[in-house]
Protein backbone atom coordinates (compact mmCIF):
# COMPACT_ATOMS: atom_id res chain seq x y z
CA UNK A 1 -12.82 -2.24 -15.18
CA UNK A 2 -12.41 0.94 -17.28
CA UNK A 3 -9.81 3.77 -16.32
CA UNK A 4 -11.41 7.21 -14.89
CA UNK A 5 -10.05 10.46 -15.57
CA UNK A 6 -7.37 11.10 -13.04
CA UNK A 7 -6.64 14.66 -11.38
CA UNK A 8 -3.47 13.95 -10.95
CA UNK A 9 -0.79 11.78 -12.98
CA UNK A 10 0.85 9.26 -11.28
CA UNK A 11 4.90 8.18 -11.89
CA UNK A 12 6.83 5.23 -10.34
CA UNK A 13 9.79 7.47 -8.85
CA UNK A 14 12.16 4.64 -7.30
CA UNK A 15 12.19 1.17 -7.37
CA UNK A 16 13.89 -1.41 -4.97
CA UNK A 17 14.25 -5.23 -4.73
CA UNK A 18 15.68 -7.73 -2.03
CA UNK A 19 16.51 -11.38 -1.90
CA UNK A 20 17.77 -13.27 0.66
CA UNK A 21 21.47 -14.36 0.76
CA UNK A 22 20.69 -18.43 0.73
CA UNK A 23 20.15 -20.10 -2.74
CA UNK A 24 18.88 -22.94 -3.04
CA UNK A 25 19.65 -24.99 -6.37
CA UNK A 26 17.93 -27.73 -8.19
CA UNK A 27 21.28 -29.71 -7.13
CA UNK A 28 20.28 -29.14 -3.55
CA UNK A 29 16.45 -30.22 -3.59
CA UNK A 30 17.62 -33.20 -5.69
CA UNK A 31 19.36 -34.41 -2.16
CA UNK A 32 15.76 -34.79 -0.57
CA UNK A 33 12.86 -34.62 -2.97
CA UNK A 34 12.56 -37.38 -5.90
CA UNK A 35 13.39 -34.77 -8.87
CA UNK A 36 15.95 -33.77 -10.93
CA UNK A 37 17.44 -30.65 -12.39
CA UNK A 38 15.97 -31.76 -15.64
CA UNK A 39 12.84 -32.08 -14.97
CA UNK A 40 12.34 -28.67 -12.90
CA UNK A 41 14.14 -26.92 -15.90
CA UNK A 42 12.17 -28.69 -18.39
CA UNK A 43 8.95 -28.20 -17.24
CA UNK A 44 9.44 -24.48 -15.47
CA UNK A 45 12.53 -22.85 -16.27
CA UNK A 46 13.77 -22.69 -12.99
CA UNK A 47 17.50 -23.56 -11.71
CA UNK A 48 17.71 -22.13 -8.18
CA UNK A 49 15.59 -19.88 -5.85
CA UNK A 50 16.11 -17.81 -2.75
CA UNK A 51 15.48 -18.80 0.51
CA UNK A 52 15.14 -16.28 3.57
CA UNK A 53 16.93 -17.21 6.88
CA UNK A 54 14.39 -18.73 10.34
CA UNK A 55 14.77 -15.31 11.99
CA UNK A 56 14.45 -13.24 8.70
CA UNK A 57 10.36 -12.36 8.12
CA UNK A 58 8.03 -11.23 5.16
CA UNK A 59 8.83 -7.61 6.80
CA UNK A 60 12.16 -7.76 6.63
CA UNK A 61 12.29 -8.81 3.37
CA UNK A 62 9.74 -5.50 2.36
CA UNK A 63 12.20 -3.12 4.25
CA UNK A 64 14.97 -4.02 2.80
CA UNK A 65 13.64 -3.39 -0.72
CA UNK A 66 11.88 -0.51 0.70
CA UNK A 67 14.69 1.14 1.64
CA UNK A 68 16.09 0.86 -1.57
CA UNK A 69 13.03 2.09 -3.23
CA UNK A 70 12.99 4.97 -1.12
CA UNK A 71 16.64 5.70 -1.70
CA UNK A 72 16.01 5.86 -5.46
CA UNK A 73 13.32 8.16 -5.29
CA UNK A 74 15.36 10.94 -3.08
CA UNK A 75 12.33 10.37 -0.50
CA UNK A 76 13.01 10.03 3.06
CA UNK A 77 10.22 7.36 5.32
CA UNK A 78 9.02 9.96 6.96
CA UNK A 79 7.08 11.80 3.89
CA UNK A 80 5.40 8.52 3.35
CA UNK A 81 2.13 8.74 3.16
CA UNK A 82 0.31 5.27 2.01
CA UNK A 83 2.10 2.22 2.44
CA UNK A 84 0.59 -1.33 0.79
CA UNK A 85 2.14 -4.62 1.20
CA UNK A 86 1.04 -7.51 -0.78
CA UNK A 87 1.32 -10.80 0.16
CA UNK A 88 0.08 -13.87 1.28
CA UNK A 89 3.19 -15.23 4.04
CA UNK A 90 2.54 -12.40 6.27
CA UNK A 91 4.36 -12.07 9.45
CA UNK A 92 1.06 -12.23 11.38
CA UNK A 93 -2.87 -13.01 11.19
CA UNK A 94 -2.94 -9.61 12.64
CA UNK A 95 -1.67 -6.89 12.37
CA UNK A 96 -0.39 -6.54 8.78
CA UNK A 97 2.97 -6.94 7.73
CA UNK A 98 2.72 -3.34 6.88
CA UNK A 99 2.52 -2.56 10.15
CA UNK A 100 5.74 -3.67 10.92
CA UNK A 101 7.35 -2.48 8.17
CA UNK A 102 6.33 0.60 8.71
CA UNK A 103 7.67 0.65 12.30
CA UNK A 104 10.63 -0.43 10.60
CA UNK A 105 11.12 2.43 8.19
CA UNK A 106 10.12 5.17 10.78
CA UNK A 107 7.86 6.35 8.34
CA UNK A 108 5.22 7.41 11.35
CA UNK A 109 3.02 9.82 8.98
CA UNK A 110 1.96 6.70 6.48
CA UNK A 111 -1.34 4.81 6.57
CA UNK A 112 0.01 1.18 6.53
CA UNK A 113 -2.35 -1.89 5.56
CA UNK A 114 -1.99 -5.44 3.51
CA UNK A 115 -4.01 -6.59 0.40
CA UNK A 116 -4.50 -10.19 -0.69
CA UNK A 117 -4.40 -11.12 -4.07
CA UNK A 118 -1.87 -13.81 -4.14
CA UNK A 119 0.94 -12.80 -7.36
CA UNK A 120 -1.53 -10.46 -8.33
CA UNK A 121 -0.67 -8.21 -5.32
CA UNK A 122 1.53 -6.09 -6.60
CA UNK A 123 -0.40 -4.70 -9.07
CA UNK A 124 -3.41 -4.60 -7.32
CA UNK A 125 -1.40 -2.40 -5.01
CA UNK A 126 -0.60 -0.33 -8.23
CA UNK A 127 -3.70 0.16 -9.69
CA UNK A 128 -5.24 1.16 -5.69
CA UNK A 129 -2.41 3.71 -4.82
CA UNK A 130 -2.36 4.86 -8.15
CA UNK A 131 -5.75 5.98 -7.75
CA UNK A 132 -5.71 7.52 -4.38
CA UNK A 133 -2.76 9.72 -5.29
CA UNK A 134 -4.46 10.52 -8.23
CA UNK A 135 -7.80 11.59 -7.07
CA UNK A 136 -5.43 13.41 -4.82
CA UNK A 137 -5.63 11.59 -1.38
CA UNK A 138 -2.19 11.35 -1.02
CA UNK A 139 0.47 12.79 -2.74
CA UNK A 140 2.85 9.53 -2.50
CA UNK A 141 2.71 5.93 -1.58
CA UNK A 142 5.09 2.90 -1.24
CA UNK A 143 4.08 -0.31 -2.90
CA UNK A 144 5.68 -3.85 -1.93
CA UNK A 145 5.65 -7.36 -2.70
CA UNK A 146 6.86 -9.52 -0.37
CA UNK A 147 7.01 -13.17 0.46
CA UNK A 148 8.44 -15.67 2.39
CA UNK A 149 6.66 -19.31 0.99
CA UNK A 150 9.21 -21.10 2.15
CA UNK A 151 7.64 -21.26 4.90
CA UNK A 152 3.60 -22.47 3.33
CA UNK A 153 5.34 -25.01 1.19
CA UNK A 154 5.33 -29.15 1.91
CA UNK A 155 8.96 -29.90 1.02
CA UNK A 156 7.75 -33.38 0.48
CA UNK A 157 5.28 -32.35 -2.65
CA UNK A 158 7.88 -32.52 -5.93
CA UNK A 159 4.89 -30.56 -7.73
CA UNK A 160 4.97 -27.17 -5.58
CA UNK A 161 8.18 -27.16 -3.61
CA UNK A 162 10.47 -26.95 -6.29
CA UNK A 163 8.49 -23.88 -7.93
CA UNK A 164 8.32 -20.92 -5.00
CA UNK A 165 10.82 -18.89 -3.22
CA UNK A 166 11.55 -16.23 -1.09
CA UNK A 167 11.94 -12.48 -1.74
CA UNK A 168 10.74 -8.41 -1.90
CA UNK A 169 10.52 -5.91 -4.70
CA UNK A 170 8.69 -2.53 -4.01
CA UNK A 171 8.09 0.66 -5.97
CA UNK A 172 7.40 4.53 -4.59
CA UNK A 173 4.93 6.12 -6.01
CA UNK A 174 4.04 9.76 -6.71
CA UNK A 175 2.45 12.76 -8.68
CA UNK A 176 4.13 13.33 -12.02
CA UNK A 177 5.24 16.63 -13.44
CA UNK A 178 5.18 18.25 -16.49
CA UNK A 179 8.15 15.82 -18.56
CA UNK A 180 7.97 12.85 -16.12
CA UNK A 181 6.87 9.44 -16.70
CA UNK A 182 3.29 8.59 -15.91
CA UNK A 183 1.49 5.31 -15.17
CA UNK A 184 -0.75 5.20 -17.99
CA UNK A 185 -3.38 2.25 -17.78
CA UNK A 186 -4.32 -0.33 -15.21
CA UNK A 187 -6.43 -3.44 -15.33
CA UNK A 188 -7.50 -5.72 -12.40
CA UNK A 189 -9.62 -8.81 -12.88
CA UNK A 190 -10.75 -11.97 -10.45
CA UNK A 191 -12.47 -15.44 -11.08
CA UNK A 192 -13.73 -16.13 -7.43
CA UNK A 193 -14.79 -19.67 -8.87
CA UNK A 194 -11.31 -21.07 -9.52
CA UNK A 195 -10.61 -20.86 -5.77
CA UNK A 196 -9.80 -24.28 -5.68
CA UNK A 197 -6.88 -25.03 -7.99
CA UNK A 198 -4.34 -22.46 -6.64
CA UNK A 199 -4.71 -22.40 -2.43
CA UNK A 200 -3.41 -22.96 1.03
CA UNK A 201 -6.43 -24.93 2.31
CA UNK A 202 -5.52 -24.66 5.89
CA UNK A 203 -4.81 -21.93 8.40
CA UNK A 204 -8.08 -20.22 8.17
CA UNK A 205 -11.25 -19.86 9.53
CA UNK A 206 -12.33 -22.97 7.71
CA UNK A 207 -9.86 -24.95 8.42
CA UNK A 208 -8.38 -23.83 11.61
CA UNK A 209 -4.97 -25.51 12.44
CA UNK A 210 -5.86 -27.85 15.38
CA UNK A 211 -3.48 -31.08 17.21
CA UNK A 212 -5.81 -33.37 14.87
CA UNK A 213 -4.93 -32.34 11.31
CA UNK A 214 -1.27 -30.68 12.32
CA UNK A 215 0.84 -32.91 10.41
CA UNK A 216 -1.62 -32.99 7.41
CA UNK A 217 0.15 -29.83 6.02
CA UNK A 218 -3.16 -27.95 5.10
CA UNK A 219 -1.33 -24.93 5.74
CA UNK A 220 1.11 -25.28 2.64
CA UNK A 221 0.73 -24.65 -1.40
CA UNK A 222 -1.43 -26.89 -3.36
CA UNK A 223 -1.92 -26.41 -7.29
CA UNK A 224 -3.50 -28.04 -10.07
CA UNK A 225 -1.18 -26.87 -12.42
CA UNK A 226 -2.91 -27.30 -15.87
CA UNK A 227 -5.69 -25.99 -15.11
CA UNK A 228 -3.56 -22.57 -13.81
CA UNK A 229 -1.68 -22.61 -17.04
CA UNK A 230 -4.69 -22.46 -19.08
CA UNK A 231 -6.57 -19.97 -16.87
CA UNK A 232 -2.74 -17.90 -17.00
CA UNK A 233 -2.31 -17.23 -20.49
CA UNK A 234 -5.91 -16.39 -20.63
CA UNK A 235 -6.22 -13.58 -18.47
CA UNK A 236 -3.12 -12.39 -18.65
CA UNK A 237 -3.29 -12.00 -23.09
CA UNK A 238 -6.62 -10.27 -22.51
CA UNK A 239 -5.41 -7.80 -19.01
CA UNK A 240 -1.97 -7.01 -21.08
CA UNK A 241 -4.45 -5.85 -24.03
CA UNK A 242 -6.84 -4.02 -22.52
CA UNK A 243 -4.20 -1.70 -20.78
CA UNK A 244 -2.27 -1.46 -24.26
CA UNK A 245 -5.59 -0.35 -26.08
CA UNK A 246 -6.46 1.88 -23.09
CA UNK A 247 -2.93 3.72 -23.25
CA UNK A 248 -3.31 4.33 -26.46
CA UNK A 249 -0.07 1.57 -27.79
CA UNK A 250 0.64 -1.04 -29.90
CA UNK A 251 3.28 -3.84 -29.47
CA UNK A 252 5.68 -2.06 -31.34
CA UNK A 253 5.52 0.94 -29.10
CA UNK A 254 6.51 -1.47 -26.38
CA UNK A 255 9.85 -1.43 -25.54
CA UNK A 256 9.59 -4.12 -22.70
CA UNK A 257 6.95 -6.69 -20.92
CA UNK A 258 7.59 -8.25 -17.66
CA UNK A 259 5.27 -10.52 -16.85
CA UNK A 260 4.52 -12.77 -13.68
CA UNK A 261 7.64 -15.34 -13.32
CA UNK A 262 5.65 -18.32 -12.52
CA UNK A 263 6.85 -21.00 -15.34
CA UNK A 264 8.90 -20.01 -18.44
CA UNK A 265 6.23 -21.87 -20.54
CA UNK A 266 3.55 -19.45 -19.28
CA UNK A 267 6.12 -16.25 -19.85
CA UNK A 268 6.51 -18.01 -23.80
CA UNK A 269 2.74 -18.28 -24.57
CA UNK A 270 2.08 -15.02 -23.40
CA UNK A 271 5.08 -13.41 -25.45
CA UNK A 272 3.19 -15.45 -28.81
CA UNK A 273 -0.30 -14.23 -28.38
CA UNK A 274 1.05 -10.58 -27.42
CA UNK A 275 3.07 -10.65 -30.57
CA UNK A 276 6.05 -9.55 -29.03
CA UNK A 277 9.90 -10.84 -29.34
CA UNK A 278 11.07 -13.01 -26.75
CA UNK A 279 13.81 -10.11 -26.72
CA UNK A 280 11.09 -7.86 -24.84
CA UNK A 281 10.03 -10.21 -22.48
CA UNK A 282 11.76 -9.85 -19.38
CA UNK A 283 12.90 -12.79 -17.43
CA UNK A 284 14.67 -14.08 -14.52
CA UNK A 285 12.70 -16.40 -13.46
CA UNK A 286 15.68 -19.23 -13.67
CA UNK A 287 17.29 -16.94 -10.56
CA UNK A 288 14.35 -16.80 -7.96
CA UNK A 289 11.59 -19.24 -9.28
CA UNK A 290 7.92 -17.86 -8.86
CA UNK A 291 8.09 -15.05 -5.55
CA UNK A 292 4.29 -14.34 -5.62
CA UNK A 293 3.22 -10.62 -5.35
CA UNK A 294 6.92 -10.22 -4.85
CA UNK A 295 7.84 -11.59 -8.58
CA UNK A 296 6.86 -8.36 -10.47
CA UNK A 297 8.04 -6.22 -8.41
CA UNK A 298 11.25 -7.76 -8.38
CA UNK A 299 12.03 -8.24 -12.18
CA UNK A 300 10.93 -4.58 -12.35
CA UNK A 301 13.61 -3.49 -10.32
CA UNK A 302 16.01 -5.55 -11.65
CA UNK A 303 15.16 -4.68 -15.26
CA UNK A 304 15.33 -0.86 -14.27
CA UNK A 305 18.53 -1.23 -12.20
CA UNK A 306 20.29 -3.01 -15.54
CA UNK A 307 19.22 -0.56 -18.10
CA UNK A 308 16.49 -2.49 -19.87
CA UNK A 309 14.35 0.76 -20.38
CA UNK A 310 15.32 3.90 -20.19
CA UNK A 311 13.21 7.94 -19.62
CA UNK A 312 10.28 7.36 -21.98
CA UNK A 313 10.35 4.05 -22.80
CA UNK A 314 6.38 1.92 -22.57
CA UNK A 315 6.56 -0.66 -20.25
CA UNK A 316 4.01 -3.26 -19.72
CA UNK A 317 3.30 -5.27 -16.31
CA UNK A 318 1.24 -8.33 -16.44
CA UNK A 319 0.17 -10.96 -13.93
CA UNK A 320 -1.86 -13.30 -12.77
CA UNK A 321 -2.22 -15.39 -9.36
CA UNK A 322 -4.58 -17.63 -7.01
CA UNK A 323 -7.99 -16.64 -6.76
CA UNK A 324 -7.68 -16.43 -9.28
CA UNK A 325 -6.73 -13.18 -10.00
CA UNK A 326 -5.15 -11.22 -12.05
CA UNK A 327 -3.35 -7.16 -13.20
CA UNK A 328 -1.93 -5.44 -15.38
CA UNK A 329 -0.42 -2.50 -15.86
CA UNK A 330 1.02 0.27 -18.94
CA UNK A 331 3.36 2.20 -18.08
CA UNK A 332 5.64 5.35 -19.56
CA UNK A 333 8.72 5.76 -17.96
């Protein structure tokens, strides 16, 4: 999907993360799933993850890191214009988590809606509100990731549980000025026939939830996960190359990549074929295992916050989630 000329340039003006206070080691899911800290770090790279409280939602996880995001950028909720959640653990069927969150901000003048795209979201919600503030639609817009899996997973499957957790990242978004940094290239892409090795078969309108198949926990995770490793490194080598080619880089001018955190393996492989040091390759994926649409966003802000770019530097985004689906994005900060 090529780039168009935009009207307007478009900068990432604040960033903002959030994680919930309970962490959850590979200690404590030893105590009732048959693994071992070993094997989880072995095989994914990940010691502990984040888990949000009962009474603590998808939305409050998004305005918490919105807030932040907000506070960053100087920009109050209420000159919000656009506001996108991704996720796929929303608070409700209906109406979007955005909804909410936007209640929750105060930030009455913004349009507030929900994509899909699984870990893809976030840059999906990039590439969209990148364009309508570009064609000049809106002059700003608030991106999030967001995701509470804790509650889609089967804590009895060894194979899925010990991979997800809980957690927000979110970016604001606006036109650039002469000097500022710029979002340079996007890239979306989807393979509608891998539905089936990356899902939550139940819950839905072909599957409805019913008394019958209750405690068949259709409504959780399920992953075939070489088949999504494969499929990974794939998309995601030829999404991060298209937007480097597009924004007119090459690795060198990279000063950092920060890919999905799904499984250290996948981050590793990607960092080969890109021909970039494991030294730009961001990752803290060990800390919160794989957050979904909220993974990105996340590292992003944590990567900003501890000085691992700087006014200028490239940056490059990449991702890739069930669907499948996957993004990615060049950016000069």
């Amino acid at each position: 999907m090529s780039e168009i000329a935009s009207v307007y340039p478009v900068m990432i003006a604040g960033t903002g993360s959030y994680l919930p206070e309970k962490v959850m080691t590979n200690a404590d899911l030893e105590k009732f799933v048959d693994t071992t800290d070993e094997w989880i770090t072995s095989r994914t790279g990940i010691k502990e993850r984040r888990i949000a409280a009962d009474d603590e939602f998808t939305s409050h996880l998004a305005t918490k890191a919105a807030k932040k995001a907000l506070e960053q950028a100087g920009m109050e909720a209420s000159d919000l214009q656009l506001i996108i959640v991704a996720t796929i653990s929303p608070d409700t069927i209906t109406p979007a988590t955005a909804c909410y969150v936007q209640h929750n901000l105060g930030a009455t003048e913004a349009i507030a809606y929900d994509i899909s795209a699984a870990c893809s979201g976030f840059l999906y919600a990039m590439k969209i509100a990148k364009r309508m503030i570009s064609d000049g639609a809106y002059e700003n817009a608030l991106i999030i990731g967001a995701e509470k899996l804790s509650s889609f997973v089967n804590w009895e499957d060894r194979n899925t549980c010990v991979l997800f957790g809980d957690g927000a990242g979110a970016a604001v978004l606006r036109r650039s000025e002469e000097g500022e940094g710029r979002i340079l290239a996007t890239e979306m892409g989807t393979d509608g026939a891998q539905t089936g090795i990356l899902n939550i078969p139940g819950g839905g309108s072909a599957c409805p939830t019913t008394s019958a198949n209750v405690n068949d926990k259709l409504a959780s995770l399920q992953m075939s996960g070489r088949e999504v490793f494969k499929l990974a490194v794939n998309a995601m080598k030829k999404a991060s190359e298209k937007v480097i080619e597009r924004a007119g880089l090459a690795p060198d001018d990279i000063k950092l990549v920060i890919p999905h955190q799904a499984n250290l393996r996948i981050i590793d492989a990607i960092a080969d074929r890109l021909a970039v040091p494991n030294e730009k390759v961001f990752v803290n994926l060990d800390k919160y295992g794989n957050t979904s649409a909220a993974a990105v966003a996340i590292a992003l802000d944590e990567a900003h916050r501890t000085g691992r770019f700087e006014r200028g530097d490239k940056i490059v985004l990449v991702v890739f989630g069930a669907g499948l689906t996957w993004a990615a994005s060049a950016i000069e900060w």
